[in-house]
C-alpha atoms as a PDB file:
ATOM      1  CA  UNK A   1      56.104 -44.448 -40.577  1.00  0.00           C
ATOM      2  CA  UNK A   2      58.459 -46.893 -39.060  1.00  0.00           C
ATOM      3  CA  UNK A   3      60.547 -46.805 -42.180  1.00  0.00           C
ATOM      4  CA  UNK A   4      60.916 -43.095 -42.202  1.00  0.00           C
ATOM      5  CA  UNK A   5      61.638 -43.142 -38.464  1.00  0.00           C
ATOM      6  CA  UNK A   6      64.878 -45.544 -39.234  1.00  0.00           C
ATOM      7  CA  UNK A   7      65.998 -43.632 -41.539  1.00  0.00           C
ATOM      8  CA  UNK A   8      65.722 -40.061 -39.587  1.00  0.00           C
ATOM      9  CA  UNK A   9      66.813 -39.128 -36.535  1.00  0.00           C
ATOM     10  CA  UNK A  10      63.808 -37.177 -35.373  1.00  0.00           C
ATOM     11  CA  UNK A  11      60.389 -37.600 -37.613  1.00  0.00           C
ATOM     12  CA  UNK A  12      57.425 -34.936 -37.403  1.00  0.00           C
ATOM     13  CA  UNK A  13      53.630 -35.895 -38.557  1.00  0.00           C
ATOM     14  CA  UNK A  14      51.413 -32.759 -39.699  1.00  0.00           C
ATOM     15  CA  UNK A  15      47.869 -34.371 -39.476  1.00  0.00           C
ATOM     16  CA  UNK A  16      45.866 -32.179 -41.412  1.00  0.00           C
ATOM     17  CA  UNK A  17      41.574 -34.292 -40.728  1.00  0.00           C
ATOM     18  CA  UNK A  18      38.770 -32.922 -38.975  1.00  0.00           C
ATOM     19  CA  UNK A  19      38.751 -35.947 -37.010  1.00  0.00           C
ATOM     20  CA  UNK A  20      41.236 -37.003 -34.477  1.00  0.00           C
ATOM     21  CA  UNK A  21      41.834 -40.209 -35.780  1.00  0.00           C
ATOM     22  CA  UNK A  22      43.484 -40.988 -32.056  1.00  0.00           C
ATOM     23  CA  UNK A  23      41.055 -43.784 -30.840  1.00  0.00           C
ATOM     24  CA  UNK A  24      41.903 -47.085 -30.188  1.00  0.00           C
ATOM     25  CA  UNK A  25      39.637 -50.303 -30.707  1.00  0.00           C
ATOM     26  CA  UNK A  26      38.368 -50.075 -26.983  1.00  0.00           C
ATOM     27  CA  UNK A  27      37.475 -46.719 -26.952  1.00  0.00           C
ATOM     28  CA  UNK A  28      36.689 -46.074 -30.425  1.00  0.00           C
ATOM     29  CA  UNK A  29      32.660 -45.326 -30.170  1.00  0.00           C
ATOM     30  CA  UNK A  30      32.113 -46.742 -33.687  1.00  0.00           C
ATOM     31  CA  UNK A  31      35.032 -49.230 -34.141  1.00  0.00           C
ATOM     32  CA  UNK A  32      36.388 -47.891 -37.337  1.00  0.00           C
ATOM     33  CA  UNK A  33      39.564 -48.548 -38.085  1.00  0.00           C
ATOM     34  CA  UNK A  34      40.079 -45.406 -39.957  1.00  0.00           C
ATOM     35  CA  UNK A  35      39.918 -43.417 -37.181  1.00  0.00           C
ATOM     36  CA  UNK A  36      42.621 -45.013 -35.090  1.00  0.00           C
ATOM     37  CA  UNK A  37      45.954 -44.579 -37.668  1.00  0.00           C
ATOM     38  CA  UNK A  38      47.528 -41.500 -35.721  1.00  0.00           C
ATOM     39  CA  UNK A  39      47.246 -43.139 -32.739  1.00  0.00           C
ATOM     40  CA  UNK A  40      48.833 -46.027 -33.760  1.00  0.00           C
ATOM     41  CA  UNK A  41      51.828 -44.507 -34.998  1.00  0.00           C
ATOM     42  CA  UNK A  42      52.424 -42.451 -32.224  1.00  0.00           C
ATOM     43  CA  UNK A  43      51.464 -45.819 -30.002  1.00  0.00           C
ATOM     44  CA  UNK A  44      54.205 -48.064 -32.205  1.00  0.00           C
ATOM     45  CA  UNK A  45      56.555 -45.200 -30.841  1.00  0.00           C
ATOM     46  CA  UNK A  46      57.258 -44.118 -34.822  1.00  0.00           C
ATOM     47  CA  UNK A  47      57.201 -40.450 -33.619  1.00  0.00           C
ATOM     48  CA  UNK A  48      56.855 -38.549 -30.197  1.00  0.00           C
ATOM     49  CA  UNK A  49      53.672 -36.887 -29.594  1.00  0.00           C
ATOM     50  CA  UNK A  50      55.408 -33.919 -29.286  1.00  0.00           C
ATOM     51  CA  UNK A  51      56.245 -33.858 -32.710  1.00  0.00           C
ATOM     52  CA  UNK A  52      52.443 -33.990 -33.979  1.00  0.00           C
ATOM     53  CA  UNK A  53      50.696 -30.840 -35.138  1.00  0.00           C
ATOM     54  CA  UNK A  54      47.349 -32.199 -35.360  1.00  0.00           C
ATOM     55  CA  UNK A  55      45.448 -29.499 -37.852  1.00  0.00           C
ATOM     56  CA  UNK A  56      42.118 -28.710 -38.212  1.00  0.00           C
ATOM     57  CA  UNK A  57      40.431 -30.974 -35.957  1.00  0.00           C
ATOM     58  CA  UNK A  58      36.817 -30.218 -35.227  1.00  0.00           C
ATOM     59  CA  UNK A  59      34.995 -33.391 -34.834  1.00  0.00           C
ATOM     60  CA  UNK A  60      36.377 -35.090 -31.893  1.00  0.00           C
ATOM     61  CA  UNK A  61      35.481 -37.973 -29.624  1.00  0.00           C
ATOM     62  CA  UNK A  62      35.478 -37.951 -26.023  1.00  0.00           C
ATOM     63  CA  UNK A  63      38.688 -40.665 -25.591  1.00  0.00           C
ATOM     64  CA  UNK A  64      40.357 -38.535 -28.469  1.00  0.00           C
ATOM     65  CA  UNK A  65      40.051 -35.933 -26.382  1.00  0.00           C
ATOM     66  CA  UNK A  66      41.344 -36.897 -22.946  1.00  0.00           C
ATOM     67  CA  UNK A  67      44.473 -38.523 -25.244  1.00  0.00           C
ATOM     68  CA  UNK A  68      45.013 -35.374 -27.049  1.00  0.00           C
ATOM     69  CA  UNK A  69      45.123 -33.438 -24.012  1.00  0.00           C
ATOM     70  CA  UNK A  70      47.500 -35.732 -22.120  1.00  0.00           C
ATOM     71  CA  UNK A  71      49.548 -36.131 -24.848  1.00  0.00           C
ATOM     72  CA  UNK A  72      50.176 -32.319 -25.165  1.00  0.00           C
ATOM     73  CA  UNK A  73      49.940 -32.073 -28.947  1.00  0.00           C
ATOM     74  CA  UNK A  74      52.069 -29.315 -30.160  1.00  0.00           C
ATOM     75  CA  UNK A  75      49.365 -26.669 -31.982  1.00  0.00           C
ATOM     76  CA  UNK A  76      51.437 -25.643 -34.253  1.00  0.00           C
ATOM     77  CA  UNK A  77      53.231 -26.529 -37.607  1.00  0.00           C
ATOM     78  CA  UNK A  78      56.246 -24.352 -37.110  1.00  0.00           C
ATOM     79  CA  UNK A  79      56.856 -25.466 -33.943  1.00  0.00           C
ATOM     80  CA  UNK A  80      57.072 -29.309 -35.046  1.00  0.00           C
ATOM     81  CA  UNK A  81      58.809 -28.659 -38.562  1.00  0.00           C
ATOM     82  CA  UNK A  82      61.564 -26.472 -36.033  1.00  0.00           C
ATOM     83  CA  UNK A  83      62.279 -29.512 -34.450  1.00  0.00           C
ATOM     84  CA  UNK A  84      62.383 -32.455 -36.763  1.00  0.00           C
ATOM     85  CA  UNK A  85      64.833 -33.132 -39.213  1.00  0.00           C
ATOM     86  CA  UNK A  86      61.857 -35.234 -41.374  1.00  0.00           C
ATOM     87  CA  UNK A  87      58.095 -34.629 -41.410  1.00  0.00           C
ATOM     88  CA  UNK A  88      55.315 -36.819 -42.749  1.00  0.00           C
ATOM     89  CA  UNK A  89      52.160 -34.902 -43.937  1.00  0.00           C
ATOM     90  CA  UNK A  90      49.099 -36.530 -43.401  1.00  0.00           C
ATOM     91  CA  UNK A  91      45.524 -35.283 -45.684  1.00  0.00           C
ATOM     92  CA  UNK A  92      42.242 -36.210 -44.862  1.00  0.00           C
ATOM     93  CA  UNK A  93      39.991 -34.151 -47.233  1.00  0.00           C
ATOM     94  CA  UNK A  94      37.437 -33.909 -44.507  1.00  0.00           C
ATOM     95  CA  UNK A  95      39.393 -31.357 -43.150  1.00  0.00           C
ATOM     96  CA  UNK A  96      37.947 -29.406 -45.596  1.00  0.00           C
ATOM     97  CA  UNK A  97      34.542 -27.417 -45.195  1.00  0.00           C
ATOM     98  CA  UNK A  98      32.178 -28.902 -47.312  1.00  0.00           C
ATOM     99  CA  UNK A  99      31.257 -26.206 -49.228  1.00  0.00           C
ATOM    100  CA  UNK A 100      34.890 -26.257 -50.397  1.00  0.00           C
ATOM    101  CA  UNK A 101      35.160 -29.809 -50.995  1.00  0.00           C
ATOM    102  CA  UNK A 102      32.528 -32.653 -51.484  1.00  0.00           C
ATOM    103  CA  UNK A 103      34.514 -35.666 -49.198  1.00  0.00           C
ATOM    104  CA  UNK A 104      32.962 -38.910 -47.622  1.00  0.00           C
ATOM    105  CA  UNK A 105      33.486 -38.571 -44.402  1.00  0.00           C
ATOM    106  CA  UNK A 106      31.731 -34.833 -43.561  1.00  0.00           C
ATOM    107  CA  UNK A 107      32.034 -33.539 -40.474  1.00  0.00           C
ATOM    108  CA  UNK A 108      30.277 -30.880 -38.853  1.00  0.00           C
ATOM    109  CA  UNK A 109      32.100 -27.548 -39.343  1.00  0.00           C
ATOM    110  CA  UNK A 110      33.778 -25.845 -36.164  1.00  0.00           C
END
């Protein structure tokens, strides 16, 4: 992410999971690294949080939450591919239902 954001003046994420993947390691309820990568990025100040469309999220912890909400996500993909001149997309196969997909990581649907 840092790469791409050298190389671009303004770089977009569309985060496509069912999970937020926002936490960090002292709020993160099961410690997981995996679920901490967007908020890192966004943290390491690779991209503004304005530029994240964070899709399909269903399966949410309470810190992910509150951060998602402060950090006024933009809801939609248009809005954040309007705006950046570079986007990153992002694939989590959970963000699938599971009768459309078998993944590892299921999470209950919406």
């Amino acid at each position: 992410m840092e790469g791409l954001a050298a190389r671009h003046e303004r770089l977009g994420i569309i985060w496509f999971d069912a999970h937020g993947d926002l936490n960090t390691p002292a709020s993160s309820p099961s410690g997981n690294e995996w679920g901490m990568p967007l908020r890192m990025i966004i943290d390491g100040g690779a991209v503004d949080p304005r530029d994240v469309a964070l899709v399909g999220a269903r399966n949410l912890d309470p810190p992910e939450m509150s951060t998602s909400e402060r950090r006024e996500f933009t809801t939609t993909r248009k809005a954040v591919l309007d705006r950046v001149d570079c986007v990153y997309v992002a694939i989590d196969c959970d963000v699938f239902e599971p009768s459309e997909l078998a993944v590892f990581m299921r999470s209950r649907a919406a």
